[in-house]
Structures are given as structure tokens and as C-alpha cells.
C-alpha atoms as a PDB file:
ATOM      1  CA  UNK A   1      24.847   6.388  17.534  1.00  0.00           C
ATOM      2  CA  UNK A   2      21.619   6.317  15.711  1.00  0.00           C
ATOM      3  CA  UNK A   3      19.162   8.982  16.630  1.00  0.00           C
ATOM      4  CA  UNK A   4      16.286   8.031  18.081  1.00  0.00           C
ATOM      5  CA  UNK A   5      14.164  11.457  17.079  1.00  0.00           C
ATOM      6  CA  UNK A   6      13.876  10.927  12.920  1.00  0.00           C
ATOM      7  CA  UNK A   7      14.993   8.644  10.621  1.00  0.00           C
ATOM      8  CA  UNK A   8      18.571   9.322   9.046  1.00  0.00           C
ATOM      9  CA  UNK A   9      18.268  11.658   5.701  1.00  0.00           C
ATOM     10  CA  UNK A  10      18.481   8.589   2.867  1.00  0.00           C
ATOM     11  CA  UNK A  11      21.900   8.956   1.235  1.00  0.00           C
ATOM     12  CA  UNK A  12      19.835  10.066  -2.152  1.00  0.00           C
ATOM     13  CA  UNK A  13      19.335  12.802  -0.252  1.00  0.00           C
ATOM     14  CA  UNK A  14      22.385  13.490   0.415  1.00  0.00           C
ATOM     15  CA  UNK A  15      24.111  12.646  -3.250  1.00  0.00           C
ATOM     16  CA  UNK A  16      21.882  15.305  -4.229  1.00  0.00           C
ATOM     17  CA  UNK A  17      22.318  18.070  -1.658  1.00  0.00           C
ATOM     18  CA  UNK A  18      25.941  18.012  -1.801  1.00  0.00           C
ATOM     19  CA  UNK A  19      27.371  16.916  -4.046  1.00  0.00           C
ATOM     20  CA  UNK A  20      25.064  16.821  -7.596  1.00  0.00           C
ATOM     21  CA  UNK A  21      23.313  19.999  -7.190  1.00  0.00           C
ATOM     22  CA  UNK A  22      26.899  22.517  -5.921  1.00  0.00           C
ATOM     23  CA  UNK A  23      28.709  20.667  -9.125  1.00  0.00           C
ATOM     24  CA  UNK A  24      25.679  21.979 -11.419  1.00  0.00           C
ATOM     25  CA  UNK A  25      25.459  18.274 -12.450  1.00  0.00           C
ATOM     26  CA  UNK A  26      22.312  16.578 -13.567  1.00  0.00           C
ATOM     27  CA  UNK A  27      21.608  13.116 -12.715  1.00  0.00           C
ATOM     28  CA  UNK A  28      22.006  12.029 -16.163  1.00  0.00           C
ATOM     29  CA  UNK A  29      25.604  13.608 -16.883  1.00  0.00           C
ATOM     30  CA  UNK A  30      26.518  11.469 -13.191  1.00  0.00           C
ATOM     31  CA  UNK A  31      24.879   8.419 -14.526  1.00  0.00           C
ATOM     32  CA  UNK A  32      26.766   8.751 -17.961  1.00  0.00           C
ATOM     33  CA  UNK A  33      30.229   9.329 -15.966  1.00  0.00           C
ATOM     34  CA  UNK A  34      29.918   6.361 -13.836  1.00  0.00           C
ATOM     35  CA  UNK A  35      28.336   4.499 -16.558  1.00  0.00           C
ATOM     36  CA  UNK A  36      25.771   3.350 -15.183  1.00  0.00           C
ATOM     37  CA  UNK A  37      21.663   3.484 -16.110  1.00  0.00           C
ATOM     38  CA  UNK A  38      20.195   6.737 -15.208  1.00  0.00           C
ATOM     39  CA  UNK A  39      17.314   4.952 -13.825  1.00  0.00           C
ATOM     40  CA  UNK A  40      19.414   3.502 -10.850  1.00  0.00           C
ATOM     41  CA  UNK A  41      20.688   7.191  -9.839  1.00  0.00           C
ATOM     42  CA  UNK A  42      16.908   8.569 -10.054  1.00  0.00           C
ATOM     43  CA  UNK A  43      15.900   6.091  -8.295  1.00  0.00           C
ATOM     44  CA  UNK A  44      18.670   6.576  -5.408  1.00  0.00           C
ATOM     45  CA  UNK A  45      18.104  10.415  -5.620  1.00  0.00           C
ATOM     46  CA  UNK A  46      14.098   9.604  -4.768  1.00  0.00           C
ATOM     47  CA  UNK A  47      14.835   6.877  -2.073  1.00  0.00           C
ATOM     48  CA  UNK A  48      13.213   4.294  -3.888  1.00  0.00           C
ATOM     49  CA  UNK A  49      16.916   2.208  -4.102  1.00  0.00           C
ATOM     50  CA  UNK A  50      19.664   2.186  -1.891  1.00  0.00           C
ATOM     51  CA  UNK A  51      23.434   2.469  -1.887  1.00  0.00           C
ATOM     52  CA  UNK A  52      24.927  -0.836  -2.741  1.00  0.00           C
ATOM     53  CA  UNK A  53      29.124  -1.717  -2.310  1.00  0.00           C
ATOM     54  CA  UNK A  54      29.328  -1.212  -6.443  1.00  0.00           C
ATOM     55  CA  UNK A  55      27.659   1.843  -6.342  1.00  0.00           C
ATOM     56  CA  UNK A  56      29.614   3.234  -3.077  1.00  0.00           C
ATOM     57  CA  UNK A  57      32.605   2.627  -4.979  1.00  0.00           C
ATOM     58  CA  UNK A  58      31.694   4.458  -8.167  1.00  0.00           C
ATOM     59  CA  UNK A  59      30.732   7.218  -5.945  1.00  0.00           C
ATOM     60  CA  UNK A  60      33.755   7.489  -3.978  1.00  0.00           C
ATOM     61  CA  UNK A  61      35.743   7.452  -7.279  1.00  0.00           C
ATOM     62  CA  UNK A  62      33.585  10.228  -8.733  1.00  0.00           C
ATOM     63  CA  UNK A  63      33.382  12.742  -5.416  1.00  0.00           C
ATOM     64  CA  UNK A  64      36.895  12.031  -4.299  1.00  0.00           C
ATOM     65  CA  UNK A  65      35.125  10.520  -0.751  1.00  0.00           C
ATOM     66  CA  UNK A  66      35.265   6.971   0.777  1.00  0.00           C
ATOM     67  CA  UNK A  67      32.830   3.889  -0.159  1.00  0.00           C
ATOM     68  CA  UNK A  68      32.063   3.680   3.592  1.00  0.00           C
ATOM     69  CA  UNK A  69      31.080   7.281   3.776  1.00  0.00           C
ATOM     70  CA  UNK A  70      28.337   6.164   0.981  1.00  0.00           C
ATOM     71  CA  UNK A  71      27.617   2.962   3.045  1.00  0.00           C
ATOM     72  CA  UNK A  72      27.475   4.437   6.488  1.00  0.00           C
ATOM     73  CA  UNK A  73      25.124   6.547   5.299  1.00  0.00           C
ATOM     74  CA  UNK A  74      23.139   3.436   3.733  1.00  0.00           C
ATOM     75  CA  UNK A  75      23.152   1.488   6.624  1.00  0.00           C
ATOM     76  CA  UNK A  76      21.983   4.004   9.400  1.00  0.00           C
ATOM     77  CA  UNK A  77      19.102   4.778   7.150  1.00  0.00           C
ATOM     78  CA  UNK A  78      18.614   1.377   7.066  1.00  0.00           C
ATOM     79  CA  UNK A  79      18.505   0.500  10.654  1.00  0.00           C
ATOM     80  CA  UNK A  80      16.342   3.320  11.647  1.00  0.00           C
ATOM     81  CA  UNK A  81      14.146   2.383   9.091  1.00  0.00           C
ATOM     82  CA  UNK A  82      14.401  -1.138  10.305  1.00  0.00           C
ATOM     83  CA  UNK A  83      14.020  -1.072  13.860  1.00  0.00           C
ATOM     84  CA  UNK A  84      11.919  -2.271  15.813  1.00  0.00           C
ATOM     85  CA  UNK A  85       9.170  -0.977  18.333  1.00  0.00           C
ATOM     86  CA  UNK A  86      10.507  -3.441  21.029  1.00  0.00           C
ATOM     87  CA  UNK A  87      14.079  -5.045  21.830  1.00  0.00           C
ATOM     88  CA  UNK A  88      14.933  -8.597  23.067  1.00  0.00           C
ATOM     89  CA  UNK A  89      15.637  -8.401  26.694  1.00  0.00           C
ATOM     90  CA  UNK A  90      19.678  -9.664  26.979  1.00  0.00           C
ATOM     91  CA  UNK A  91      20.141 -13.316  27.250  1.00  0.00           C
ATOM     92  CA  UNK A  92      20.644 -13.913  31.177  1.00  0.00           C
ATOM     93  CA  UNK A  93      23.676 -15.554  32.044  1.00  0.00           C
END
């Protein structure tokens, strides 16, 4: 269930909370090991990019976790961030 009270914490957040910053890593040394640009983990770390599949795979690999723990996380943020002030009213039958 999504809460209702704040938005989700963005999964850079998180990537950086607990796993970069207790493994004294740096966002480059991550960005070198999954060999990608360190531009795309900055810009996850700030919030300015999300989680894609590719990327939840690389970090599953690398933190010995599951890609849908990364993309849970995405996609709550996402929805809260997404959602709107009203609901459709169910289709009456």
C-alpha cells in the first residue's frame, strides 16, 4: 500500500543511504564496476533519473539484492508522484 502522508523516498535515496555510503563507495568507483557512465548514477543518487529494468539488474548483481527490490522502489515513487488529486468513480455495472 502506498502511503498517502509523503511521497516514497526516491530509490537514489536509498542506493545512497544503504548501500553506497556503509560500503565507503563513491559513486564513481559504482559507476566504474557496473560500467556504466557516472553521470547516470549521479543523476539517480539526486532524483533527477529513475531506476530502469537494466539498471535494476546491474544493481541487484552488484548489492547481492533483487531487480524488483530496485523497481518496487521505482515504481511507488512513481505513483505517488503520479497520482492524482481526484479518482474515477468505478464503472457502474
Amino acid at each position: 500500500m502506498l502511503p498517502t502522508n509523503r511521497i516514497p523516498t526516491h530509490p537514489g535515496e536509498i542506493l545512497v543511504v544503504e548501500f553506497i555510503e556503509p560500503m565507503n563507495l563513491t559513486q564513481e568507483a559504482l559507476a566504474e564496476h557496473l560500467d556504466i557512465p557516472i553521470q547516470k548514477i549521479n543523476e539517480i543518487v539526486l532524483g533527477k533519473r529513475g531506476i530502469t529494468p537494466a539498471i535494476a539488474w546491474l544493481l541487484a548483481g552488484a548489492f547481492s539484492t533483487s531487480p524488483q527490490f530496485w523497481m518496487n522502489l521505482q515504481i511507488n515513487y512513481d505513483l505517488a508522484v503520479s497520482r492524482p488529486s481526484q479518482f474515477c468513480q468505478p464503472i457502474a455495472s
